[in-house]
C-alpha atoms as a PDB file:
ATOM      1  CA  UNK A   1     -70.845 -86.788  12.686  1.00  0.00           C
ATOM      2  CA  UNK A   2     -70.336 -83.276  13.707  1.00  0.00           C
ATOM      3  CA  UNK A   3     -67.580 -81.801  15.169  1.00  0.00           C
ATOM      4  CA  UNK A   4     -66.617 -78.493  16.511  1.00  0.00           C
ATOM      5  CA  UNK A   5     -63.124 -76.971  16.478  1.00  0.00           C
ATOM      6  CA  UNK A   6     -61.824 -74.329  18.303  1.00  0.00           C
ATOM      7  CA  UNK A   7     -58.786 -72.604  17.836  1.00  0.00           C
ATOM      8  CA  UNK A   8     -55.254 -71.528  19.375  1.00  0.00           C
ATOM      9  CA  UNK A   9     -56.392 -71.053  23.192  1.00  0.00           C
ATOM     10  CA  UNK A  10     -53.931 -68.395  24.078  1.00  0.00           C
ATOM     11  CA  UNK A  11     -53.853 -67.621  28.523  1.00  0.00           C
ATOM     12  CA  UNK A  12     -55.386 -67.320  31.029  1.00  0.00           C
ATOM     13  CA  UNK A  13     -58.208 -65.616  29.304  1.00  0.00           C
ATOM     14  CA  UNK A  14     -58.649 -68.226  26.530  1.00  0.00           C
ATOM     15  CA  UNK A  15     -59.117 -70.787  29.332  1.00  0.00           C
ATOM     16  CA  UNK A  16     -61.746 -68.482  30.886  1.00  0.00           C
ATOM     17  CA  UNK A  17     -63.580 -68.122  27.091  1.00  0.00           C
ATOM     18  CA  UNK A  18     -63.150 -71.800  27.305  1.00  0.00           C
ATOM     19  CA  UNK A  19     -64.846 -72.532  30.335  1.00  0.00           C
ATOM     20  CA  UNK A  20     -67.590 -69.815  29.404  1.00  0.00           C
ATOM     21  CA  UNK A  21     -68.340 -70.073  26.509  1.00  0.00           C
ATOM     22  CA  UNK A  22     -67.636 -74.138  25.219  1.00  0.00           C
ATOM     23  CA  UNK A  23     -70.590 -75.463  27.282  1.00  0.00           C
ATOM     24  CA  UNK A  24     -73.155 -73.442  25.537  1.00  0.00           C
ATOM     25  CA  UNK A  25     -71.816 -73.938  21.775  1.00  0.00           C
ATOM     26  CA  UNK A  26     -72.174 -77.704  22.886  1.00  0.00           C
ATOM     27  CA  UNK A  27     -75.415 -77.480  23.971  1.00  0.00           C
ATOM     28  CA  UNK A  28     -76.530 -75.374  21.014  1.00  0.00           C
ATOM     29  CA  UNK A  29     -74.748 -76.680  18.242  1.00  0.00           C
ATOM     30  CA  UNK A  30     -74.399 -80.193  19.714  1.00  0.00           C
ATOM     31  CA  UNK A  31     -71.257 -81.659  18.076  1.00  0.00           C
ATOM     32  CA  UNK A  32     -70.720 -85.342  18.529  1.00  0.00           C
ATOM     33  CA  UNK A  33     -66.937 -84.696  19.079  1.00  0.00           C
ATOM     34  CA  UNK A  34     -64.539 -81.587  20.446  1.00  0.00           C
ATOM     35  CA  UNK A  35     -61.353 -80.602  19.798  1.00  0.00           C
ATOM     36  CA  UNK A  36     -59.458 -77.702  20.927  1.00  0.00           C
ATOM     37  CA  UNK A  37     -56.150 -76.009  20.352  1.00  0.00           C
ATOM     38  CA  UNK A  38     -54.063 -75.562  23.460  1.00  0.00           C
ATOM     39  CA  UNK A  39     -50.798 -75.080  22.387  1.00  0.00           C
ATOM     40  CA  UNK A  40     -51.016 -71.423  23.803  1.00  0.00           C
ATOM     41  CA  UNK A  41     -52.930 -72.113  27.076  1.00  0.00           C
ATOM     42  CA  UNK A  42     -50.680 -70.833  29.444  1.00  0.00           C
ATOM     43  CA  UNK A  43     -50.405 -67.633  31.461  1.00  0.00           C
ATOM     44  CA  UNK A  44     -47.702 -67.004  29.285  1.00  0.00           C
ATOM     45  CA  UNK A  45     -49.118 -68.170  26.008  1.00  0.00           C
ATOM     46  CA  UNK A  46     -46.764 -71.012  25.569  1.00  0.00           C
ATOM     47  CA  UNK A  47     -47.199 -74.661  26.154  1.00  0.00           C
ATOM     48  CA  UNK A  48     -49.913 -76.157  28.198  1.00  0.00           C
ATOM     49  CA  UNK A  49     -50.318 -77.297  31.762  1.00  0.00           C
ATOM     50  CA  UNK A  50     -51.483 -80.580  33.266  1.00  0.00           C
ATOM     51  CA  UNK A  51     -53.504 -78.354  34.720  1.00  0.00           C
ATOM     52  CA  UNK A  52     -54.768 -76.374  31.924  1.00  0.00           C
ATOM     53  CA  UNK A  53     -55.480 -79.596  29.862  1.00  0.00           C
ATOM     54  CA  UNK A  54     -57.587 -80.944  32.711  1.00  0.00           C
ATOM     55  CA  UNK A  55     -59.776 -78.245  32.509  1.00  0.00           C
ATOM     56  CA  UNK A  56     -59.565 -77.881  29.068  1.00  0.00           C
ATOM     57  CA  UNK A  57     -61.419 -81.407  29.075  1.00  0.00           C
ATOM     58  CA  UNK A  58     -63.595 -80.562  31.612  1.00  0.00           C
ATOM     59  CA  UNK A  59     -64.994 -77.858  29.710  1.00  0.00           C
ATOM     60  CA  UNK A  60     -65.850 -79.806  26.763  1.00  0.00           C
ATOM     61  CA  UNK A  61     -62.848 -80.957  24.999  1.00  0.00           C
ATOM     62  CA  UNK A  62     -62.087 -84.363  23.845  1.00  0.00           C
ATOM     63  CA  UNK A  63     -59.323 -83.829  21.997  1.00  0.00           C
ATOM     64  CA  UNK A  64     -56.532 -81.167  22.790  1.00  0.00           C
ATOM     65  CA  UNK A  65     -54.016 -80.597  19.575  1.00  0.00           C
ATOM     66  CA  UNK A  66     -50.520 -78.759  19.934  1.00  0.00           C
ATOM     67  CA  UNK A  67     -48.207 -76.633  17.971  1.00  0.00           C
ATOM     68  CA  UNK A  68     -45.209 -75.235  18.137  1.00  0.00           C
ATOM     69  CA  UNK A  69     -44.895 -74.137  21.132  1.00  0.00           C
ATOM     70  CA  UNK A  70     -45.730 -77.750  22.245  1.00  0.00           C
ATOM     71  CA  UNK A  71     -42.507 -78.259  24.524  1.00  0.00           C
ATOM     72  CA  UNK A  72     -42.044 -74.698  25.938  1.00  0.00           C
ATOM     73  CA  UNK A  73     -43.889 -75.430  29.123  1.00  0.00           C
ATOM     74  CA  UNK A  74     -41.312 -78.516  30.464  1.00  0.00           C
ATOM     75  CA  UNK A  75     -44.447 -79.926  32.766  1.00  0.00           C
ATOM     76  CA  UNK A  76     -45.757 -81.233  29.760  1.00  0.00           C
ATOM     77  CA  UNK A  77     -42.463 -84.202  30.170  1.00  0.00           C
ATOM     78  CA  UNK A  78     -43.947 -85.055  33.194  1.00  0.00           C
ATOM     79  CA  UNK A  79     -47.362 -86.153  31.722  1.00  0.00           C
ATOM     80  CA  UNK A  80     -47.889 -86.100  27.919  1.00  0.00           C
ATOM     81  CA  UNK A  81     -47.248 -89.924  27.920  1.00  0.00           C
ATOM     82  CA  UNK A  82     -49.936 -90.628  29.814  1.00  0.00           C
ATOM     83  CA  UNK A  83     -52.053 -88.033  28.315  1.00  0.00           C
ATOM     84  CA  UNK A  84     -54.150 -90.143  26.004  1.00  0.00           C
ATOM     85  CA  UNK A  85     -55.995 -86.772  24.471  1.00  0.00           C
ATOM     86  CA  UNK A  86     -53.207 -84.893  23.608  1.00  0.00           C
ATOM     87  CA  UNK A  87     -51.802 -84.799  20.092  1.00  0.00           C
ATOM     88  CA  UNK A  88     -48.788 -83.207  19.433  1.00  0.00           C
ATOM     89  CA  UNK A  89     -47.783 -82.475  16.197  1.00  0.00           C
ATOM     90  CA  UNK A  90     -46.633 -86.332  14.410  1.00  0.00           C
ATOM     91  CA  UNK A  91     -43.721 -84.682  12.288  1.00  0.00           C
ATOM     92  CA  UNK A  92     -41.650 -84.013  15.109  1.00  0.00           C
ATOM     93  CA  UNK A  93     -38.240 -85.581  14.268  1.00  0.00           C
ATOM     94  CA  UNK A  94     -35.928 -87.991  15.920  1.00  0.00           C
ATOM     95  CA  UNK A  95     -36.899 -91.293  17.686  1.00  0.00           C
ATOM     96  CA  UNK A  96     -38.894 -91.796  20.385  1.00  0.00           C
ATOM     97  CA  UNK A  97     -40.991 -88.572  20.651  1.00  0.00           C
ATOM     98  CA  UNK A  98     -42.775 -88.145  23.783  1.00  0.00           C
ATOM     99  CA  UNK A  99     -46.296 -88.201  23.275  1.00  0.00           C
ATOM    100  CA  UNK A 100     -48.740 -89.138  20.306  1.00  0.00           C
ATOM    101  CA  UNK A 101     -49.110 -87.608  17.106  1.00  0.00           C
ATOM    102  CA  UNK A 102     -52.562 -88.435  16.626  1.00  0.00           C
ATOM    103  CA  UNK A 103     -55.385 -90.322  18.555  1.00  0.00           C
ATOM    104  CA  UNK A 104     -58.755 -91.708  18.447  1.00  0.00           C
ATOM    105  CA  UNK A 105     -62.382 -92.249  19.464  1.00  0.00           C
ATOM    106  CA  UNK A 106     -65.515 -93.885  19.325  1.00  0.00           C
ATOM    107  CA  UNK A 107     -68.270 -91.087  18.535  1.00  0.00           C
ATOM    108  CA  UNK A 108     -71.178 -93.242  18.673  1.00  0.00           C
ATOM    109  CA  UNK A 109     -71.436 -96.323  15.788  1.00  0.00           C
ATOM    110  CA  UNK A 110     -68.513 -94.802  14.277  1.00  0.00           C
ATOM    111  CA  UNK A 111     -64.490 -94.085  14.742  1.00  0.00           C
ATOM    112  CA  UNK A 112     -62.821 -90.376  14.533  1.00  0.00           C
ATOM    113  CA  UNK A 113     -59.094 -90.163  14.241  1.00  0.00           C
ATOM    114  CA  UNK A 114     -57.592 -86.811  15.331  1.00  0.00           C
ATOM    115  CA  UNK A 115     -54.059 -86.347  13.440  1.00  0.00           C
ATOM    116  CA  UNK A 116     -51.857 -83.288  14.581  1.00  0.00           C
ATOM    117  CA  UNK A 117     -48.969 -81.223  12.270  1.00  0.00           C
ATOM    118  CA  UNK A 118     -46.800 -78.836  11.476  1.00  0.00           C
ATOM    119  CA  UNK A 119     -45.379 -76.960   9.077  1.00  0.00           C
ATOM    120  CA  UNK A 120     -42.075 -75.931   7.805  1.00  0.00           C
ATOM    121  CA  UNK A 121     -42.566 -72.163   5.607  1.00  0.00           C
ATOM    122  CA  UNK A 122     -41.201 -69.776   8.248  1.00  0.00           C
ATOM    123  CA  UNK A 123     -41.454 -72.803  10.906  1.00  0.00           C
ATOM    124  CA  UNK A 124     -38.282 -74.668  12.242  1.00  0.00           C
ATOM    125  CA  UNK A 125     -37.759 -77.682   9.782  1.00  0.00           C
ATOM    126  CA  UNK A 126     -39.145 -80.526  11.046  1.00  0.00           C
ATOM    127  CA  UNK A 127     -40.369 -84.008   8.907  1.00  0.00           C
ATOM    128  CA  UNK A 128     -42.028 -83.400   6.094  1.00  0.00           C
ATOM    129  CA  UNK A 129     -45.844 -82.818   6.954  1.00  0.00           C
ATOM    130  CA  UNK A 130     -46.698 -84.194   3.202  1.00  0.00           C
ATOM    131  CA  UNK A 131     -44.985 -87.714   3.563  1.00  0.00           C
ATOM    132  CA  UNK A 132     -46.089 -88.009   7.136  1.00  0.00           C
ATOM    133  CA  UNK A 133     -49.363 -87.459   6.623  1.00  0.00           C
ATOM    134  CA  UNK A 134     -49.232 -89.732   3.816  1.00  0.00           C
ATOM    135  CA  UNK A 135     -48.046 -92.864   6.369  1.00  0.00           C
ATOM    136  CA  UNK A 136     -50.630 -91.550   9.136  1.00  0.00           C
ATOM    137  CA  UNK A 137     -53.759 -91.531   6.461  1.00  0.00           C
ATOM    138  CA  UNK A 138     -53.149 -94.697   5.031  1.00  0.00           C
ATOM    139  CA  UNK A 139     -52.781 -97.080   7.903  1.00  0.00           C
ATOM    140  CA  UNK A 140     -55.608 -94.733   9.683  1.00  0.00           C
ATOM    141  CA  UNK A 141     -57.897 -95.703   6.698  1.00  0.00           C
ATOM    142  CA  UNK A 142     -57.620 -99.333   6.931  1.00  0.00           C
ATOM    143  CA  UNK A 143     -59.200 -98.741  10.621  1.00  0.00           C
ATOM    144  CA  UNK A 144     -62.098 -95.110   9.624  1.00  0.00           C
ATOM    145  CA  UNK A 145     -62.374 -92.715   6.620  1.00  0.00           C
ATOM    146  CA  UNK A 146     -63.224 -90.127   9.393  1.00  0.00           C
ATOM    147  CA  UNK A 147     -60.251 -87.999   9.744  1.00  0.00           C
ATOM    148  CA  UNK A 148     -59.714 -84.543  10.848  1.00  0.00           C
ATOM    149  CA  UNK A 149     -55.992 -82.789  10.524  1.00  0.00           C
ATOM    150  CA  UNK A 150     -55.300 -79.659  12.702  1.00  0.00           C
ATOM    151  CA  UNK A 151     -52.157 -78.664  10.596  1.00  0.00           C
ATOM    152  CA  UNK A 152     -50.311 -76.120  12.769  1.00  0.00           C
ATOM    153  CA  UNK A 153     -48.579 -74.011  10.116  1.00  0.00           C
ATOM    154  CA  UNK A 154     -47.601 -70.185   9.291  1.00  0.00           C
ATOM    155  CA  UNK A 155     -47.940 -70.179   4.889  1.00  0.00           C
ATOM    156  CA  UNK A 156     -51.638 -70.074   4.034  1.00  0.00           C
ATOM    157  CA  UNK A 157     -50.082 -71.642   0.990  1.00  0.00           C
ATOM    158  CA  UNK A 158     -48.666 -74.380   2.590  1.00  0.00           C
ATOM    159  CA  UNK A 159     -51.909 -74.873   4.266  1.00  0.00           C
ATOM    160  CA  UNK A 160     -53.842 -75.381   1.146  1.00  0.00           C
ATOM    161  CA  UNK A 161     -51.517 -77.572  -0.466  1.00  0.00           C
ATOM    162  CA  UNK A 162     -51.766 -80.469   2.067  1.00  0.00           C
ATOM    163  CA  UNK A 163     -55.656 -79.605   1.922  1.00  0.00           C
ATOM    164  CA  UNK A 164     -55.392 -80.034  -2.008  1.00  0.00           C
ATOM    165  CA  UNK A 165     -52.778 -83.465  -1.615  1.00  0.00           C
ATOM    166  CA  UNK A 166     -55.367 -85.207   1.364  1.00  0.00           C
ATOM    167  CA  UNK A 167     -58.241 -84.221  -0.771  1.00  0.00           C
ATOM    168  CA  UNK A 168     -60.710 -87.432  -0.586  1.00  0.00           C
ATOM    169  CA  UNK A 169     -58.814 -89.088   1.845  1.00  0.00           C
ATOM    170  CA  UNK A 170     -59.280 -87.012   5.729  1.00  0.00           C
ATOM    171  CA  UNK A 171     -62.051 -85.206   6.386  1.00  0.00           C
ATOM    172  CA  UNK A 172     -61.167 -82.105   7.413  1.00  0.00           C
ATOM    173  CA  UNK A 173     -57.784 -79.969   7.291  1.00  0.00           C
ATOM    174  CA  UNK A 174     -57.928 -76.801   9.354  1.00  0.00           C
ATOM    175  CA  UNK A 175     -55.209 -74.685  10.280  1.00  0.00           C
ATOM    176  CA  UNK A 176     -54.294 -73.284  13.214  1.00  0.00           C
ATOM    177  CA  UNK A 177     -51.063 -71.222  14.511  1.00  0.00           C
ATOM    178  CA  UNK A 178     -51.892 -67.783  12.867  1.00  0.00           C
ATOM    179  CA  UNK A 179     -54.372 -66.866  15.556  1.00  0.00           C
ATOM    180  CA  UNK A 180     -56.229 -64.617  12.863  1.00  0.00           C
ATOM    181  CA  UNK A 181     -59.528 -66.552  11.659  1.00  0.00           C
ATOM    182  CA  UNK A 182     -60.182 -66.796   7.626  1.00  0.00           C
ATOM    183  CA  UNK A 183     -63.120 -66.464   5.621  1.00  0.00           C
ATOM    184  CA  UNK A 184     -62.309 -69.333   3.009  1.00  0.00           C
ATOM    185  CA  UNK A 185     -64.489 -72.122   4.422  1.00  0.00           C
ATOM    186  CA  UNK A 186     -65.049 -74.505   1.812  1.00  0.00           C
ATOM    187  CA  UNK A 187     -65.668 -78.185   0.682  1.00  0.00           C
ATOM    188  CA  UNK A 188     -62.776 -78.920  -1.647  1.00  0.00           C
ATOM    189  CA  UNK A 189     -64.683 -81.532  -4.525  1.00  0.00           C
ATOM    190  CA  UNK A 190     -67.539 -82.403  -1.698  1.00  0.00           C
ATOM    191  CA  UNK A 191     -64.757 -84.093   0.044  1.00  0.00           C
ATOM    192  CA  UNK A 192     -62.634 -82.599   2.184  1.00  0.00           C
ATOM    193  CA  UNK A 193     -63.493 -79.400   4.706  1.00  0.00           C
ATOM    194  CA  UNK A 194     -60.807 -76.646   5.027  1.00  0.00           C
ATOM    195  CA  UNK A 195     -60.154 -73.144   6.491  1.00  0.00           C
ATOM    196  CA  UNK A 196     -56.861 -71.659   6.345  1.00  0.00           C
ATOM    197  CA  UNK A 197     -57.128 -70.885   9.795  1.00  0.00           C
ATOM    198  CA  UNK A 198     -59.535 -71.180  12.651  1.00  0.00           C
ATOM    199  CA  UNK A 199     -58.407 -68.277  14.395  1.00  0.00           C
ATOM    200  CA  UNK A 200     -57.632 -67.531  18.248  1.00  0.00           C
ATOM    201  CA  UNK A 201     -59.491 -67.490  21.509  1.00  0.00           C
ATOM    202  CA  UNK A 202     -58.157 -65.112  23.885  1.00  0.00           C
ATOM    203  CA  UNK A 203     -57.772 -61.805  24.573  1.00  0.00           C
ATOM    204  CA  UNK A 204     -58.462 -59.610  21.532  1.00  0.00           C
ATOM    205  CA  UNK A 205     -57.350 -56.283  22.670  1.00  0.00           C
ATOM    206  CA  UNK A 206     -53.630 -56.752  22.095  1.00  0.00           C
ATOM    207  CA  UNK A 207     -51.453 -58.252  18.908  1.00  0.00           C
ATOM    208  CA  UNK A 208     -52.711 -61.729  18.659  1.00  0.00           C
ATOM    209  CA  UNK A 209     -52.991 -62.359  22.124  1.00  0.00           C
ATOM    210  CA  UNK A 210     -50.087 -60.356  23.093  1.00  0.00           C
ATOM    211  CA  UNK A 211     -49.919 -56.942  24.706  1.00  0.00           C
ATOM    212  CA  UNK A 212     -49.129 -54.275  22.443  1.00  0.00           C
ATOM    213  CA  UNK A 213     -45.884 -52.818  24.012  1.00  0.00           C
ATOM    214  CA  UNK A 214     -43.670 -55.459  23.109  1.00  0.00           C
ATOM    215  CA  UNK A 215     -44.822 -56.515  19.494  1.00  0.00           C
ATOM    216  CA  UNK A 216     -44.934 -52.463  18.441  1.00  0.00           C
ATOM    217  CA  UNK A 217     -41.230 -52.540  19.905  1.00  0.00           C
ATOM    218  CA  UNK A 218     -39.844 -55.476  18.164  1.00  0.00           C
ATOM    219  CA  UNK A 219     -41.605 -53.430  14.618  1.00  0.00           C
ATOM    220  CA  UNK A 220     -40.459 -49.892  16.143  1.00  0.00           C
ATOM    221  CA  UNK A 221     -36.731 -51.141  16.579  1.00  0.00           C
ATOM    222  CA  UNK A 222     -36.274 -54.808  15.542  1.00  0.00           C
ATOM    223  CA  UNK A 223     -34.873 -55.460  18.388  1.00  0.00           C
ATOM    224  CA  UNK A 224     -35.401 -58.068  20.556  1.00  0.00           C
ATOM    225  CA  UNK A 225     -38.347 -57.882  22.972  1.00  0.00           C
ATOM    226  CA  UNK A 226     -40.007 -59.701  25.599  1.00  0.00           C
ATOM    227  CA  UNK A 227     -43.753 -60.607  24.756  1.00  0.00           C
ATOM    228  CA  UNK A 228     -46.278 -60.769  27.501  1.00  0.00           C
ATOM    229  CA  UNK A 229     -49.823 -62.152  27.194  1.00  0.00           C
ATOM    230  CA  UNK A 230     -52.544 -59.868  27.189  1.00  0.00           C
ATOM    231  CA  UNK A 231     -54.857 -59.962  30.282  1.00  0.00           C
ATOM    232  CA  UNK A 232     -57.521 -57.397  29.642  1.00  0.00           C
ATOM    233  CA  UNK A 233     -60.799 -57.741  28.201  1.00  0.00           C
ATOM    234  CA  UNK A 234     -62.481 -57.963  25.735  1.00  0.00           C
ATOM    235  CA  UNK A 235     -62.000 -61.641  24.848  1.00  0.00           C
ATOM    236  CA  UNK A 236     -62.740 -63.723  21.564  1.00  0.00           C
ATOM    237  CA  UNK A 237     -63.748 -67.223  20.829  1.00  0.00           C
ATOM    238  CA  UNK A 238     -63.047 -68.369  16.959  1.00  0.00           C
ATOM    239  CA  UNK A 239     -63.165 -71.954  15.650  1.00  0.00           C
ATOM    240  CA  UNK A 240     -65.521 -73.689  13.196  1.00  0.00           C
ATOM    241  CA  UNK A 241     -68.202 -76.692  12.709  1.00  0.00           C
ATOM    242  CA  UNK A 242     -68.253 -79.414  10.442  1.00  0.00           C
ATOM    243  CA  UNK A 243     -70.507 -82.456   9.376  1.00  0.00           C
ATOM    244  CA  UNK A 244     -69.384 -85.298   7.959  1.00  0.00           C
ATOM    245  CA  UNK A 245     -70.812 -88.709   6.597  1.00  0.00           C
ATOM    246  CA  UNK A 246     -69.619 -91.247   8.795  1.00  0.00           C
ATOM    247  CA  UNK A 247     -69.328 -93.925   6.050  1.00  0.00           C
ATOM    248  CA  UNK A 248     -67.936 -92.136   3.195  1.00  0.00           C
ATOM    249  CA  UNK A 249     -65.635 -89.239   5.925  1.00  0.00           C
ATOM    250  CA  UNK A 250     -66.590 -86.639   3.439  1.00  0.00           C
ATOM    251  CA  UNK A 251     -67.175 -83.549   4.965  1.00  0.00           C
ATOM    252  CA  UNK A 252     -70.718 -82.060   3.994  1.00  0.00           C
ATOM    253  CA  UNK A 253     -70.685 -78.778   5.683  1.00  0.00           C
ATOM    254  CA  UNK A 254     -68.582 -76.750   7.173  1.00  0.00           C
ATOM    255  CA  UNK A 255     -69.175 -73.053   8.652  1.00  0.00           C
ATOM    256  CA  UNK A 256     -66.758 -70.513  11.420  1.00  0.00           C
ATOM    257  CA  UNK A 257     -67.562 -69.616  14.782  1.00  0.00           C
ATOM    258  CA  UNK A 258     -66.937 -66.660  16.331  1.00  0.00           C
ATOM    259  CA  UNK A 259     -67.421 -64.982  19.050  1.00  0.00           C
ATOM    260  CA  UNK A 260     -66.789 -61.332  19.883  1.00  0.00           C
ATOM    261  CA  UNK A 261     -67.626 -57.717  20.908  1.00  0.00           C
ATOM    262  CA  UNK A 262     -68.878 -57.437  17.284  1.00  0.00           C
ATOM    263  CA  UNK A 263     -70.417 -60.899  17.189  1.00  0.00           C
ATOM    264  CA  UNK A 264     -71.794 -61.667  20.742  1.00  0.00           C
ATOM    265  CA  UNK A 265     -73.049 -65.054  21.770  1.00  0.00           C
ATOM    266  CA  UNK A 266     -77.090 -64.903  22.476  1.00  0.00           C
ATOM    267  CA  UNK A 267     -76.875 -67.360  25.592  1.00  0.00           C
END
C-alpha cells in the first residue's frame, strides 16, 4: 500500500495548493490512500470548515486529521459527528468527545486505520498520547497491522519517542503541527516510517503561514498580538510518501514531498 501525506493546510491558500496541486501528485505518484492535515484550513488558519473539508475530499483526500486548533472554528459542532473522515486527535479528555479519534478504510484487499494525536511538551495537557495509543493499537491490530499515526505535537523529542515506543506495531508516525518540514525520514528497524514533521502547505512568504507584522511584534515586544494568515504568494506544498507491506504493516519506504519556488512541480 502506498500512501501520501500532506501536511498542516494552513488558509485559504493551502486549500488553493490543495486543489492545484493534490490531483497531479495522485496521478503521478499514485497512492492507494490520502490523508491530509486540515487543522489550519481556514481563512484564518484555525479550525476547519464543513466547507473546507468538503473540498478538501474532493481534491483527493480520504482522510482529513486535526490538531490543536481542532475546536477553534465552532462549525465544526455542527458536523464532525457525522463526518466519518475526520479524525481529531483521540487523547482529547473528558467523556463523550465529539467526533472520532481515528477511522478506517478498505484500500483494495486490505484495511488502513488512520489514528490522530497530540502532544503535551509546550501543548495544553491533554491524555497521555503514550497510553492512548497503546489502547488504540492494540484493539486496531486484532482488526489490520496497517496503521498510520499523524501525532500533532510541538517537541521533536516527544515525537520520536512515541515513534521509538510504536516501533513494530503502526506503520507510520509522522508529525505534524510545526509547519516546518524535516529531513529525518527514516525506517526505524525496517518497521516503522517516521519524520519529525511533514511540514506546511500554505503560504510561504510569511512566519509559518502567518504574516510577518504580527509574529515580529509579539518577538519585538512580547506583547500580545493579533496573527493574521498570510495571503500572498508564493505558496508551498510539503508532505511525504510511504509504502508499506500490507500483511506484515511495515513500512518499506518512505521519502518527503515538497513543493516550492525552489522545488517546482514539473506538471
Amino acid at each position: 500500500m502506498r500512501i501520501l501525506f500532506i501536511g498542516d493546510v494552513v488558509g485559504n491558500r493551502g486549500v488553493q495548493m490543495i486543489q492545484t496541486y493534490l490531483p497531479k501528485l495522485k496521478r503521478d505518484l499514485k497512492p492507494q490512500a490520502t490523508i491530509v492535515n486540515g487543522e489550519n484550513s481556514t481563512p484564518v488558519g484555525r479550525g476547519i470548515s464543513q466547507k473546507i473539508y468538503k473540498q478538501l475530499l474532493e481534491s483527493g483526500a480520504d482522510v482529513v486529521t486535526m490538531g490543536n486548533h481542532t475546536w477553534d472554528n465552532r462549525e465544526l459542532f455542527d458536523f464532525i459527528d457525522s463526518a466519518t473522515r475526520l479524525v481529531r486527535p483521540a487523547n482529547f479528555p473528558g467523556k463523550d468527545v465529539p467526533g472520532q479519534g481515528w477511522t478506517k478504510l478498505r484500500v483494495n484487499q486490505a484495511t488502513l486505520a488512520v489514528i490522530n494525536l497530540q502532544g503535551r511538551v509546550f501543548l495544553p495537557p491533554l491524555d497521555d498520547p503514550f497510553a492512548v495509543a497503546d489502547q488504540l493499537v492494540t484493539e486496531i491490530r486484532k482488526e489490520t497491522p496497517v496503521i498510520f499515526v499523524d501525532f500533532h505535537a510541538e517537541a521533536t523529542s516527544e515525537k520520536r519517542a512515541i515513534a521509538l515506543y510504536l516501533k513494530g506495531r503502526v506503520s507510520a508516525v509522522i508529525g505534524t503541527h510545526t509547519h516546518v518540514q524535516t529531513s529525518d525520514g527514516q525506517i526505524i528497524d525496517r518497521q516503522t516510517a517516521f519524520m519529525s514533521d511533514a511540514g506546511m502547505t500554505g503560504p510561504s512568504a510569511g512566519v509559518l503561514g502567518m504574516q510577518p507584522a504580527g509574529v515580529l511584534s509579539r518577538f519585538l515586544n512580547q506583547r500580545p498580538s493579533r496573527y493574521e494568515v498570510e495571503t500572498s504568494e508564493p505558496g508551498i506544498m510539503s508532505g511525504c510518501v510511504i509504502d508499506i507491506n500490507d500483511q506484515t504493516g511495515h513500512a518499506t519506504k518512505i521519502q518527503p514531498v515538497l513543493i516550492d519556488g525552489a522545488h517546482p512541480y514539473d506538471i
